[in-house]
Protein backbone atom coordinates (compact mmCIF):
# COMPACT_ATOMS: atom_id res chain seq x y z
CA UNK A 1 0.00 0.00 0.00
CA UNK A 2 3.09 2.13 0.71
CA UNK A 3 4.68 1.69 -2.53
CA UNK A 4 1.18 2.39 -4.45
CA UNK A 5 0.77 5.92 -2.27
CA UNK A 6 4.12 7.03 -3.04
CA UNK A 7 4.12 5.75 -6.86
CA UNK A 8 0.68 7.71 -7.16
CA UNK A 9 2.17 10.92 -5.13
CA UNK A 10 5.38 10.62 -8.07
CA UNK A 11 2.93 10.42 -10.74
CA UNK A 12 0.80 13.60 -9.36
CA UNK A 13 4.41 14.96 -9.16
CA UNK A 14 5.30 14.19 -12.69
CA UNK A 15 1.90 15.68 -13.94
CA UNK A 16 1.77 18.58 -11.96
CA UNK A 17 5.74 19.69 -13.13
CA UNK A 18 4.54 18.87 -16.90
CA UNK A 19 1.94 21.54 -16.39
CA UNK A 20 4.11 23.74 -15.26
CA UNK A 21 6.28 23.67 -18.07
CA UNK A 22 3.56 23.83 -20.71
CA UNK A 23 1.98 27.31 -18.71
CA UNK A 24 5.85 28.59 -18.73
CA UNK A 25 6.00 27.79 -22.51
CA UNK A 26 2.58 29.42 -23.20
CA UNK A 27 3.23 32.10 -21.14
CA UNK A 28 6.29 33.17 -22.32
CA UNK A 29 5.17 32.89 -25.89
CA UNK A 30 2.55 35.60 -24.99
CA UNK A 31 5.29 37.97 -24.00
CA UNK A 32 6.61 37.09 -26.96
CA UNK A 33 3.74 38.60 -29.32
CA UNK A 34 3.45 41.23 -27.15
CA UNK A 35 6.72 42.16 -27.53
CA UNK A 36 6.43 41.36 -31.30
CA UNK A 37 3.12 43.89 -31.19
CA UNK A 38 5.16 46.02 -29.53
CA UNK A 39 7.99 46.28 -32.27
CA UNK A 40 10.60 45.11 -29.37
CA UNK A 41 11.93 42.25 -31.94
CA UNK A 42 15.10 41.63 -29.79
CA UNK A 43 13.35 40.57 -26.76
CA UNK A 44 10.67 38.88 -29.10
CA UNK A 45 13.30 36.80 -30.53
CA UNK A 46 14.79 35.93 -27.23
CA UNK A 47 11.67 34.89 -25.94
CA UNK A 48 10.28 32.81 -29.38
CA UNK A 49 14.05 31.09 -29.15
CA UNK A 50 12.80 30.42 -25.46
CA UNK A 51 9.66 28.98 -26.65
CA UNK A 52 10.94 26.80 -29.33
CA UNK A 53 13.60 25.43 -26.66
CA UNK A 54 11.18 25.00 -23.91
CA UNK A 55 8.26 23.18 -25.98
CA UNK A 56 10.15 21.28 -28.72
CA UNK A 57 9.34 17.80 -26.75
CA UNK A 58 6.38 18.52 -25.51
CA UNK A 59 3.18 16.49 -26.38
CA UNK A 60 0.69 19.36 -24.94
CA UNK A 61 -1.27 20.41 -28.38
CA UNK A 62 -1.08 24.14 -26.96
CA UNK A 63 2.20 24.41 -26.25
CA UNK A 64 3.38 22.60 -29.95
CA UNK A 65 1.31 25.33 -31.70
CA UNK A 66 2.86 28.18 -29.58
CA UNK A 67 6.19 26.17 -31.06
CA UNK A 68 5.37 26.34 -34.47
CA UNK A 69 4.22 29.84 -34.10
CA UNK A 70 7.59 31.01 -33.21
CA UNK A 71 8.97 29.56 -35.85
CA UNK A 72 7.13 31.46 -38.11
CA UNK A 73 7.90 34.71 -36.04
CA UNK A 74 11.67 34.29 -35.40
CA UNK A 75 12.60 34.65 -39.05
CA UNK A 76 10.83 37.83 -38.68
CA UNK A 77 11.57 39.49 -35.41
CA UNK A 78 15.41 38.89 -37.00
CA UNK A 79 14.18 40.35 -40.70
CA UNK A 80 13.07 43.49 -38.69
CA UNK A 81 16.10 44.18 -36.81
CA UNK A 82 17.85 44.10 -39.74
CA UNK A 83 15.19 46.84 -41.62
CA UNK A 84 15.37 49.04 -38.03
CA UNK A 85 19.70 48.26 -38.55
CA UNK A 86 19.75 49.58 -41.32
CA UNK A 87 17.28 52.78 -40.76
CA UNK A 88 19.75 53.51 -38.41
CA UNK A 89 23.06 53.04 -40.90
CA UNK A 90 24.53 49.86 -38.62
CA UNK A 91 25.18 48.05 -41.65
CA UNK A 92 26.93 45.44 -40.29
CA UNK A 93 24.56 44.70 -37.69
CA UNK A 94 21.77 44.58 -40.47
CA UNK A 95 23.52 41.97 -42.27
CA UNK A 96 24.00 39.71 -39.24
CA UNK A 97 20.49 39.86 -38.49
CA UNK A 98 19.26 39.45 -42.58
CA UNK A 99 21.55 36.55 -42.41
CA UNK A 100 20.45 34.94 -38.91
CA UNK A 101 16.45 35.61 -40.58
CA UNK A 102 17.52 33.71 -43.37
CA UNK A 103 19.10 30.82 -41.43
CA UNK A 104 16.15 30.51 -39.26
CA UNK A 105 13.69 30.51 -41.63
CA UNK A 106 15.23 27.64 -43.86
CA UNK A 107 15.79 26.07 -40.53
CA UNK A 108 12.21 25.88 -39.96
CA UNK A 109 10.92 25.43 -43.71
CA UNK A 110 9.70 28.58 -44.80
CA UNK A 111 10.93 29.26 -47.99
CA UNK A 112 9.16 33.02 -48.85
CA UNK A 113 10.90 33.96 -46.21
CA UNK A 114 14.18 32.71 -46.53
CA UNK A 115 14.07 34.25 -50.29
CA UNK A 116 13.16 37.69 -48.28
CA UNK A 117 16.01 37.77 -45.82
CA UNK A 118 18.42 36.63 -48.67
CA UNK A 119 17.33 39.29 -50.97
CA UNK A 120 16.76 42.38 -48.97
């Protein structure tokens, strides 16, 4: 009876952490769009790469769409800084961040915008 308590108090345990992680993942991908909305693509990027990290195993429907999502943002947020780079004449900081849009988005499969980043 001892052993069936404390397997059922690990399981609880297990379940409860899972949940945890999936409302960090979600969570943090709604900063993320908000920070997106909010045109602050740095910290958009740093939280979408935080996403894609944190959710990448997980089998929570909810948290693998908030996944995919950033992978369809990412390539952006990067595409952005490169257009506010080079508003602001830091050429060579435009082309790292063109370059690191294009990377991501073949990474990830989109192919418009890998074309984009490579041709701005």
């Amino acid at each position: 009876m001892k052993k069936f308590v404390l397997m059922a108090v690990a399981a609880l345990f297990a379940i409860a952490t899972v949940s945890a992680q999936s409302n960090e993942v979600i969570a943090k991908y709604g900063e993320a769009v908000t920070s997106f909305q909010s045109k602050a693509y740095a910290k958009a990027a740093s939280l979408f790469e935080g996403v894609i990290r944190g959710g990448m195993d997980s089998e929570d429907s909810k948290v693998l769409q908030c996944v995919n999502d950033a992978k369809k943002n990412l390539p952006t947020c990067y595409y952005m800084m490169g257009g506010m780079a080079i508003k602001g004449k830091k050429y060579d900081e435009a082309l790292t961040n063109f370059t690191k849009s294009a990377e991501k988005a073949e990474l990830y499969g989109d192919t418009q915008a890998t074309i984009k980043a490579k041709n701005w």
